[in-house]
C-alpha atoms as a PDB file:
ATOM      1  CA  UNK A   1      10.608 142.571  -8.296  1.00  0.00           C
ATOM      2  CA  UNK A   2      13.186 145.557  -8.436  1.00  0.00           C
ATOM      3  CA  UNK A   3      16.276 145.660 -10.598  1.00  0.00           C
ATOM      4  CA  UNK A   4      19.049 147.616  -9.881  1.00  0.00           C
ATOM      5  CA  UNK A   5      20.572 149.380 -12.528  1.00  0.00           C
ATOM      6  CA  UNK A   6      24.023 150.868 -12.318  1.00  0.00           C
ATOM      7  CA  UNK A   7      25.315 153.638 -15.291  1.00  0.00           C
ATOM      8  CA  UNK A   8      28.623 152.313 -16.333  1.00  0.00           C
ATOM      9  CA  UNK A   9      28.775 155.912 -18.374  1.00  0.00           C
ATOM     10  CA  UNK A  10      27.377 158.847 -19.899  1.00  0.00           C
ATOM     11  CA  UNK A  11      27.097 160.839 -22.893  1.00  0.00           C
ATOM     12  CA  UNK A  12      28.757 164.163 -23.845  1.00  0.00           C
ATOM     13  CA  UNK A  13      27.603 166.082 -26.142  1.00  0.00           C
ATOM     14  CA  UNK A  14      29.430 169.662 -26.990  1.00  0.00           C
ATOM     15  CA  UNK A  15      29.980 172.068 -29.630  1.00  0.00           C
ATOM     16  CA  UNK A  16      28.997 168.719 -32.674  1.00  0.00           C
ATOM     17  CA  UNK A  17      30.989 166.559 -30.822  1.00  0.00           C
ATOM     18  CA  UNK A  18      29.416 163.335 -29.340  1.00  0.00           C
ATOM     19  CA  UNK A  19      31.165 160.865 -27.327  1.00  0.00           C
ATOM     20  CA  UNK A  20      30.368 158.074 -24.833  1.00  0.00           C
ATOM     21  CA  UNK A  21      32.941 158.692 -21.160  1.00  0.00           C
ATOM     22  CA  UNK A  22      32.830 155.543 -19.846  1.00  0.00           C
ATOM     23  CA  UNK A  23      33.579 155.783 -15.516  1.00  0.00           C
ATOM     24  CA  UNK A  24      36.807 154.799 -14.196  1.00  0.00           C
ATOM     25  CA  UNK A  25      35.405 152.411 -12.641  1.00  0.00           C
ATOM     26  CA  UNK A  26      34.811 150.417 -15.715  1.00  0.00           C
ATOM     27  CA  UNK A  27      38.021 151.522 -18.293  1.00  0.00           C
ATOM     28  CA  UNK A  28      39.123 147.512 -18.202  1.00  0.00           C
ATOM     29  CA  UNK A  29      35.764 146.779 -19.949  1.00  0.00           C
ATOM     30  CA  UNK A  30      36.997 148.957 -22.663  1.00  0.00           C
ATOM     31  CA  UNK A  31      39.828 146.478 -23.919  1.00  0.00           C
ATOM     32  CA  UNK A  32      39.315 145.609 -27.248  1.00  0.00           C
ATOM     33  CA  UNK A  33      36.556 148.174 -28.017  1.00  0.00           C
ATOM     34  CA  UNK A  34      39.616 149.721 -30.446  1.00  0.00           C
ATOM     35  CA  UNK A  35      39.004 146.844 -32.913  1.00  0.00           C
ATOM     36  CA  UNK A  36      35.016 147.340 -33.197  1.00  0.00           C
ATOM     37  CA  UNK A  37      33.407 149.941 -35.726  1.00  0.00           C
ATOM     38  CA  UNK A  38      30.179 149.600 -34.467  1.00  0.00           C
ATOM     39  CA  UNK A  39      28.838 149.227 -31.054  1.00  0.00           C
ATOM     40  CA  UNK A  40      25.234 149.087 -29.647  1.00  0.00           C
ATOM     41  CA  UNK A  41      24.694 151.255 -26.919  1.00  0.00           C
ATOM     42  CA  UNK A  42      21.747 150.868 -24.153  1.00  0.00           C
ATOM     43  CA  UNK A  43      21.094 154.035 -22.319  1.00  0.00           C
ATOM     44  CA  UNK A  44      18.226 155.154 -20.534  1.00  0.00           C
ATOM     45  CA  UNK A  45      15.709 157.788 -21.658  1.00  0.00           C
ATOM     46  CA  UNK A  46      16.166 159.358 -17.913  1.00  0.00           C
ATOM     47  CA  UNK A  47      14.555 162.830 -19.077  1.00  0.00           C
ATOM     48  CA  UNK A  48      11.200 160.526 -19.489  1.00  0.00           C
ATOM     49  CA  UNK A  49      11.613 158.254 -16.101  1.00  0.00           C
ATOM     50  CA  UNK A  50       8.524 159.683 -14.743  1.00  0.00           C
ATOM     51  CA  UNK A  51       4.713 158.076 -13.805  1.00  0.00           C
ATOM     52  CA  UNK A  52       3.074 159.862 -17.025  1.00  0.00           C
ATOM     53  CA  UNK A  53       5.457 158.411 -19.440  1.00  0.00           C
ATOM     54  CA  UNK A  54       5.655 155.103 -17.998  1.00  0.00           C
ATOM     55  CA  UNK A  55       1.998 154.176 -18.201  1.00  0.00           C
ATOM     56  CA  UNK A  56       2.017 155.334 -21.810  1.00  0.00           C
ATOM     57  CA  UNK A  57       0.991 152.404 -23.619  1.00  0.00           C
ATOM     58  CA  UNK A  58      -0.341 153.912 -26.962  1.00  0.00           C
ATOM     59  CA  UNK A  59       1.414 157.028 -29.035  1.00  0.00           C
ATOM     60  CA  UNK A  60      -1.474 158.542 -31.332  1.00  0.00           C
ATOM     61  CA  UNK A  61       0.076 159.708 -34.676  1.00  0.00           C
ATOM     62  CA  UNK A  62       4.171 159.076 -33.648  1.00  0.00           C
ATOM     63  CA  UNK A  63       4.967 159.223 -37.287  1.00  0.00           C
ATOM     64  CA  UNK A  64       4.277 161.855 -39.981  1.00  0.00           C
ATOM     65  CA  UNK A  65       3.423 158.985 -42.462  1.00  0.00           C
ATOM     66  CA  UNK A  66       2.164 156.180 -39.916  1.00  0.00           C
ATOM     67  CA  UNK A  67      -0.727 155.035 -38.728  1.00  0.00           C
ATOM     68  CA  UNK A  68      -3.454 156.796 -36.482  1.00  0.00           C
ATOM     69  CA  UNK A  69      -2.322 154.568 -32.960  1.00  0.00           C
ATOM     70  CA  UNK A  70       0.419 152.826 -32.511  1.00  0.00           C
ATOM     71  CA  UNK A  71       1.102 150.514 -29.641  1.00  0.00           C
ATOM     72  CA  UNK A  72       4.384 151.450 -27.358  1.00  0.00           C
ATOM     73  CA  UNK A  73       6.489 148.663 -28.065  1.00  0.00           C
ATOM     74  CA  UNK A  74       5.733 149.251 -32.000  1.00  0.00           C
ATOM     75  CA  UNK A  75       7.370 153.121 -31.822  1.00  0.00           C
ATOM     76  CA  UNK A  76      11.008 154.559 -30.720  1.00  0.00           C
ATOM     77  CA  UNK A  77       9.127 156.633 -28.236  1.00  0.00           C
ATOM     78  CA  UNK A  78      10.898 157.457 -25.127  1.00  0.00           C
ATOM     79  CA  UNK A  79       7.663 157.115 -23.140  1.00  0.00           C
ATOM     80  CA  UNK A  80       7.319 153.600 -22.215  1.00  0.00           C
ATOM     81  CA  UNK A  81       7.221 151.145 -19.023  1.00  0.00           C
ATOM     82  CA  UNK A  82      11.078 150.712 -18.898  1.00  0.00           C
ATOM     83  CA  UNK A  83      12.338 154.018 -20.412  1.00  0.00           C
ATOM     84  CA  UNK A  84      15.576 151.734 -22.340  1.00  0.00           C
ATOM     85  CA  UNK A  85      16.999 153.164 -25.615  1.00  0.00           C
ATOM     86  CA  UNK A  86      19.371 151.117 -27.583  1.00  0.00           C
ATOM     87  CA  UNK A  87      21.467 152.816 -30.394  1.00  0.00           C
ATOM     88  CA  UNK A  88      23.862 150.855 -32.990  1.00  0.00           C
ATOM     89  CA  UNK A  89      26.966 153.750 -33.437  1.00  0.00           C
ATOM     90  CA  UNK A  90      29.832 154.079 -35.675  1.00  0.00           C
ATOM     91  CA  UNK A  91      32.952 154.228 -33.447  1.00  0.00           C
ATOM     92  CA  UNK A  92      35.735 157.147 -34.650  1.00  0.00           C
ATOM     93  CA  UNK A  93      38.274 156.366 -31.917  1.00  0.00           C
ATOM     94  CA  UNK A  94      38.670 155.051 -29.087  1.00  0.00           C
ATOM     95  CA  UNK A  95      40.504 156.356 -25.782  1.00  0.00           C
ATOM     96  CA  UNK A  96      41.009 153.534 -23.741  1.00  0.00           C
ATOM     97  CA  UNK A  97      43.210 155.576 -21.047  1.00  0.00           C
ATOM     98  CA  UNK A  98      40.266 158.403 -20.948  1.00  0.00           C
ATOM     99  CA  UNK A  99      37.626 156.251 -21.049  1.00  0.00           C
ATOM    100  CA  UNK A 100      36.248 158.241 -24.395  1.00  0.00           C
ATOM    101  CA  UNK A 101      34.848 156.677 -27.638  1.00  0.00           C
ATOM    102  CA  UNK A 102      33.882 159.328 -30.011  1.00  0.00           C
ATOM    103  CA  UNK A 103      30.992 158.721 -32.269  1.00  0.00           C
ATOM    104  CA  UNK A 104      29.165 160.867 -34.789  1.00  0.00           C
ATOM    105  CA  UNK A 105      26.210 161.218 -33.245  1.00  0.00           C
ATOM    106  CA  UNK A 106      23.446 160.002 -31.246  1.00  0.00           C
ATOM    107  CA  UNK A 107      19.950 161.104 -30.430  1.00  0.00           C
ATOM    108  CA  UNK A 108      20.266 161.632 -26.661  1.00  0.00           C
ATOM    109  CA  UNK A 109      20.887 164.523 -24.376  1.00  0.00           C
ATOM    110  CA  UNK A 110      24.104 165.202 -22.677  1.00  0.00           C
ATOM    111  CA  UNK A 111      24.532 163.492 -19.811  1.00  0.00           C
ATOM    112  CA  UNK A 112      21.956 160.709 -20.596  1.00  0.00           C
ATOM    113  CA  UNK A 113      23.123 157.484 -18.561  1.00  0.00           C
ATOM    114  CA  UNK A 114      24.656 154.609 -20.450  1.00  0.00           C
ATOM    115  CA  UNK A 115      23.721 151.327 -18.977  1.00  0.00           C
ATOM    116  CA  UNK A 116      26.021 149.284 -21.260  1.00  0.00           C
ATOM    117  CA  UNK A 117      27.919 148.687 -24.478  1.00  0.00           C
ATOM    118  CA  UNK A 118      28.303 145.653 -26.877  1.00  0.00           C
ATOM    119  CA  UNK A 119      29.790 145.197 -30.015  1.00  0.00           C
ATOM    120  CA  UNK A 120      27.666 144.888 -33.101  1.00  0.00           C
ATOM    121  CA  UNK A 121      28.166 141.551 -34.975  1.00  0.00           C
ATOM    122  CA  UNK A 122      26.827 140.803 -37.910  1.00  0.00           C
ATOM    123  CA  UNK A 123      26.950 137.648 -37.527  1.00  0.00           C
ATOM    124  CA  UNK A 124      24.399 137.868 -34.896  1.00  0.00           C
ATOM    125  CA  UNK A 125      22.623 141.336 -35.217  1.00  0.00           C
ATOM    126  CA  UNK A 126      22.714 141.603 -38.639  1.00  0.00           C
ATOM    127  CA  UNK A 127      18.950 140.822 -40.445  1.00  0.00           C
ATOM    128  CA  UNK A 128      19.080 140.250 -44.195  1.00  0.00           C
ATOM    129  CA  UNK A 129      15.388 140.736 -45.253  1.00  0.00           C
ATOM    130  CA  UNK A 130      13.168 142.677 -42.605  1.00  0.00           C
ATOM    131  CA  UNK A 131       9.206 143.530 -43.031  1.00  0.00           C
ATOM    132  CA  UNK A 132       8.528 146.950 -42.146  1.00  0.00           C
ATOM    133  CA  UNK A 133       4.896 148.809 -42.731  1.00  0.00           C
ATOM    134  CA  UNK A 134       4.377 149.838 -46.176  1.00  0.00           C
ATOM    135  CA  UNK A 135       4.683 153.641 -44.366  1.00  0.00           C
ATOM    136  CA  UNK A 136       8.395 153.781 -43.951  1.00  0.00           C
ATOM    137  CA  UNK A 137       9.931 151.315 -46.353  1.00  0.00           C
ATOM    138  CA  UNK A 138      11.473 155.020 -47.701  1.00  0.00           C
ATOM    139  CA  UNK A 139      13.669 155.059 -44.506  1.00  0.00           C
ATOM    140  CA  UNK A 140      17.226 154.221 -45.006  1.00  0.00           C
ATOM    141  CA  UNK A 141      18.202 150.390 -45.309  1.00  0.00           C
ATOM    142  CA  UNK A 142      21.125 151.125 -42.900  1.00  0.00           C
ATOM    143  CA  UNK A 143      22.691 152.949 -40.379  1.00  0.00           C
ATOM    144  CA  UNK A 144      25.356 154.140 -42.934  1.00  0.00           C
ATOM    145  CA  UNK A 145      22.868 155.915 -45.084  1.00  0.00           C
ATOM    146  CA  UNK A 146      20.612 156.909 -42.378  1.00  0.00           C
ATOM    147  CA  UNK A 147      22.563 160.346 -41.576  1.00  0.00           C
ATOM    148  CA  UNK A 148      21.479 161.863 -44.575  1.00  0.00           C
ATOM    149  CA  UNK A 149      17.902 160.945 -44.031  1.00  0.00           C
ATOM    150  CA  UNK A 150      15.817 164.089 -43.147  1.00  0.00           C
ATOM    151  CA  UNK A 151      14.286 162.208 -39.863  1.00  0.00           C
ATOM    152  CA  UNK A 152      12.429 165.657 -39.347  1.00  0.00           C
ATOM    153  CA  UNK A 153       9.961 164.928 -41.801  1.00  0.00           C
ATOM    154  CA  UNK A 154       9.192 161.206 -40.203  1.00  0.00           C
ATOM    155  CA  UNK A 155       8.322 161.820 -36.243  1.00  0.00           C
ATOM    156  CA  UNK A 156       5.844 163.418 -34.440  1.00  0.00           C
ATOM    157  CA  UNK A 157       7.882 162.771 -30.779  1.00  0.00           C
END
Protein backbone atom coordinates (compact mmCIF):
# COMPACT_ATOMS: atom_id res chain seq x y z
CA UNK A 1 0.00 0.00 0.00
CA UNK A 2 1.52 3.50 -1.02
CA UNK A 3 0.19 6.85 0.08
CA UNK A 4 0.72 9.79 -1.68
CA UNK A 5 1.56 12.69 0.14
CA UNK A 6 1.36 16.17 -1.28
CA UNK A 7 3.20 19.41 0.79
CA UNK A 8 0.52 21.97 0.95
CA UNK A 9 3.63 24.31 2.37
CA UNK A 10 6.85 24.88 3.86
CA UNK A 11 8.70 26.47 6.52
CA UNK A 12 10.91 29.60 6.49
CA UNK A 13 13.10 30.19 8.77
CA UNK A 14 15.47 33.54 8.56
CA UNK A 15 17.32 35.89 10.58
CA UNK A 16 14.70 34.62 14.19
CA UNK A 17 11.92 34.78 12.11
CA UNK A 18 9.77 31.59 11.60
CA UNK A 19 6.82 31.35 9.49
CA UNK A 20 4.73 28.68 7.73
CA UNK A 21 4.20 29.92 3.40
CA UNK A 22 1.46 28.05 2.60
CA UNK A 23 1.43 27.37 -1.75
CA UNK A 24 -0.86 29.24 -3.84
CA UNK A 25 -2.34 26.54 -4.58
CA UNK A 26 -3.92 26.18 -1.24
CA UNK A 27 -4.42 30.20 0.09
CA UNK A 28 -8.50 29.38 0.19
CA UNK A 29 -7.69 26.81 2.94
CA UNK A 30 -6.35 29.66 4.86
CA UNK A 31 -9.85 31.40 5.51
CA UNK A 32 -10.47 31.67 8.93
CA UNK A 33 -6.96 30.69 10.15
CA UNK A 34 -6.99 34.73 11.33
CA UNK A 35 -9.34 33.78 14.22
CA UNK A 36 -7.12 30.72 15.62
CA UNK A 37 -4.13 31.30 18.16
CA UNK A 38 -2.97 28.03 17.98
CA UNK A 39 -2.63 25.62 15.20
CA UNK A 40 -1.12 22.07 14.97
CA UNK A 41 1.11 21.65 12.27
CA UNK A 42 2.14 18.10 10.59
CA UNK A 43 5.30 18.31 8.65
CA UNK A 44 7.61 15.79 7.67
CA UNK A 45 11.07 15.16 9.15
CA UNK A 46 12.35 15.00 5.27
CA UNK A 47 16.15 15.50 6.41
CA UNK A 48 15.58 11.82 8.10
CA UNK A 49 13.43 10.10 5.07
CA UNK A 50 16.11 7.66 4.53
CA UNK A 51 16.39 3.45 4.99
CA UNK A 52 18.66 3.88 8.29
CA UNK A 53 16.25 6.06 10.05
CA UNK A 54 13.23 4.34 9.05
CA UNK A 55 14.03 0.92 10.46
CA UNK A 56 14.98 2.61 13.71
CA UNK A 57 12.78 1.08 16.11
CA UNK A 58 14.66 1.69 19.47
CA UNK A 59 16.62 5.18 20.51
CA UNK A 60 19.22 4.14 23.35
CA UNK A 61 19.50 7.03 25.90
CA UNK A 62 17.13 9.88 23.78
CA UNK A 63 16.83 11.80 26.96
CA UNK A 64 19.44 13.22 29.38
CA UNK A 65 17.21 12.08 32.35
CA UNK A 66 15.31 8.99 30.68
CA UNK A 67 15.60 5.67 30.57
CA UNK A 68 18.44 3.39 29.04
CA UNK A 69 16.01 2.25 25.65
CA UNK A 70 13.24 3.67 24.63
CA UNK A 71 10.92 2.32 22.01
CA UNK A 72 10.34 4.75 18.75
CA UNK A 73 6.89 5.56 19.14
CA UNK A 74 7.68 6.46 23.01
CA UNK A 75 10.41 9.43 21.86
CA UNK A 76 10.10 12.76 19.54
CA UNK A 77 12.84 11.25 17.49
CA UNK A 78 12.85 12.09 13.92
CA UNK A 79 14.03 8.57 13.05
CA UNK A 80 11.06 6.47 12.73
CA UNK A 81 8.97 4.30 10.06
CA UNK A 82 6.86 7.33 8.84
CA UNK A 83 9.23 10.30 9.47
CA UNK A 84 5.70 12.68 10.61
CA UNK A 85 6.28 15.55 13.10
CA UNK A 86 3.35 17.32 14.51
CA UNK A 87 3.88 20.73 16.32
CA UNK A 88 1.00 22.75 18.31
CA UNK A 89 2.20 26.75 17.43
CA UNK A 90 1.17 30.04 18.65
CA UNK A 91 -0.04 32.01 15.59
CA UNK A 92 1.30 36.00 15.52
CA UNK A 93 -0.47 36.92 12.27
CA UNK A 94 -1.77 35.77 9.65
CA UNK A 95 -1.35 36.80 5.81
CA UNK A 96 -4.06 35.35 4.09
CA UNK A 97 -3.16 37.21 0.62
CA UNK A 98 0.68 35.90 1.05
CA UNK A 99 -0.07 32.79 2.21
CA UNK A 100 2.26 33.56 5.53
CA UNK A 101 1.42 32.77 9.21
CA UNK A 102 4.18 33.86 11.41
CA UNK A 103 4.88 31.90 14.49
CA UNK A 104 7.56 32.09 17.14
CA UNK A 105 9.22 29.25 16.52
CA UNK A 106 9.41 25.75 15.62
CA UNK A 107 11.97 23.01 15.75
CA UNK A 108 12.38 22.27 12.03
CA UNK A 109 14.73 23.29 9.31
CA UNK A 110 13.94 25.74 6.65
CA UNK A 111 12.28 24.44 4.03
CA UNK A 112 10.92 21.33 5.90
CA UNK A 113 7.55 20.27 4.04
CA UNK A 114 4.26 20.95 5.74
CA UNK A 115 1.77 18.28 5.05
CA UNK A 116 -1.13 20.09 6.78
CA UNK A 117 -2.57 22.48 9.33
CA UNK A 118 -5.51 22.29 11.87
CA UNK A 119 -6.64 24.37 14.45
CA UNK A 120 -6.03 23.45 18.04
CA UNK A 121 -9.28 23.05 20.09
CA UNK A 122 -9.41 22.56 23.36
CA UNK A 123 -12.28 21.18 23.37
CA UNK A 124 -10.89 18.27 21.62
CA UNK A 125 -7.00 18.36 22.01
CA UNK A 126 -6.88 19.67 25.18
CA UNK A 127 -5.93 16.74 28.12
CA UNK A 128 -6.58 17.83 31.70
CA UNK A 129 -4.52 15.27 33.74
CA UNK A 130 -1.74 13.36 31.65
CA UNK A 131 0.79 10.53 33.14
CA UNK A 132 4.17 11.13 32.06
CA UNK A 133 7.44 9.05 33.47
CA UNK A 134 8.52 10.18 36.75
CA UNK A 135 11.82 11.47 34.46
CA UNK A 136 10.30 14.53 32.93
CA UNK A 137 7.36 15.55 35.06
CA UNK A 138 9.96 18.87 35.40
CA UNK A 139 9.08 19.70 31.71
CA UNK A 140 6.74 22.51 31.23
CA UNK A 141 2.87 21.79 31.71
CA UNK A 142 2.27 23.78 28.47
CA UNK A 143 3.25 25.07 25.38
CA UNK A 144 3.08 28.65 26.84
CA UNK A 145 5.73 28.01 29.40
CA UNK A 146 7.68 25.66 27.39
CA UNK A 147 9.90 28.51 25.60
CA UNK A 148 11.68 29.22 28.57
CA UNK A 149 12.47 25.63 29.24
CA UNK A 150 16.23 24.93 28.63
CA UNK A 151 15.30 21.77 26.23
CA UNK A 152 19.22 21.51 25.85
CA UNK A 153 19.62 19.92 29.00
CA UNK A 154 16.66 17.16 28.20
CA UNK A 155 17.68 15.40 24.64
CA UNK A 156 20.25 13.40 23.47
CA UNK A 157 18.84 13.66 19.48
Amino acid sequence: MNYNLIPIGEFKAENGDFEIKVYPKYLKAMKGLEELSYLQVIWWFDQCDNEVSRIKLVEEKPYKNGPEVLGTFATRTPERPNPIAVSTVYVLSVDMERGIIRIPYIDAFSGTPILDIKPYMPSIDRVETVQMPKWCEHWPSNVETSGDFDWEKEFNF
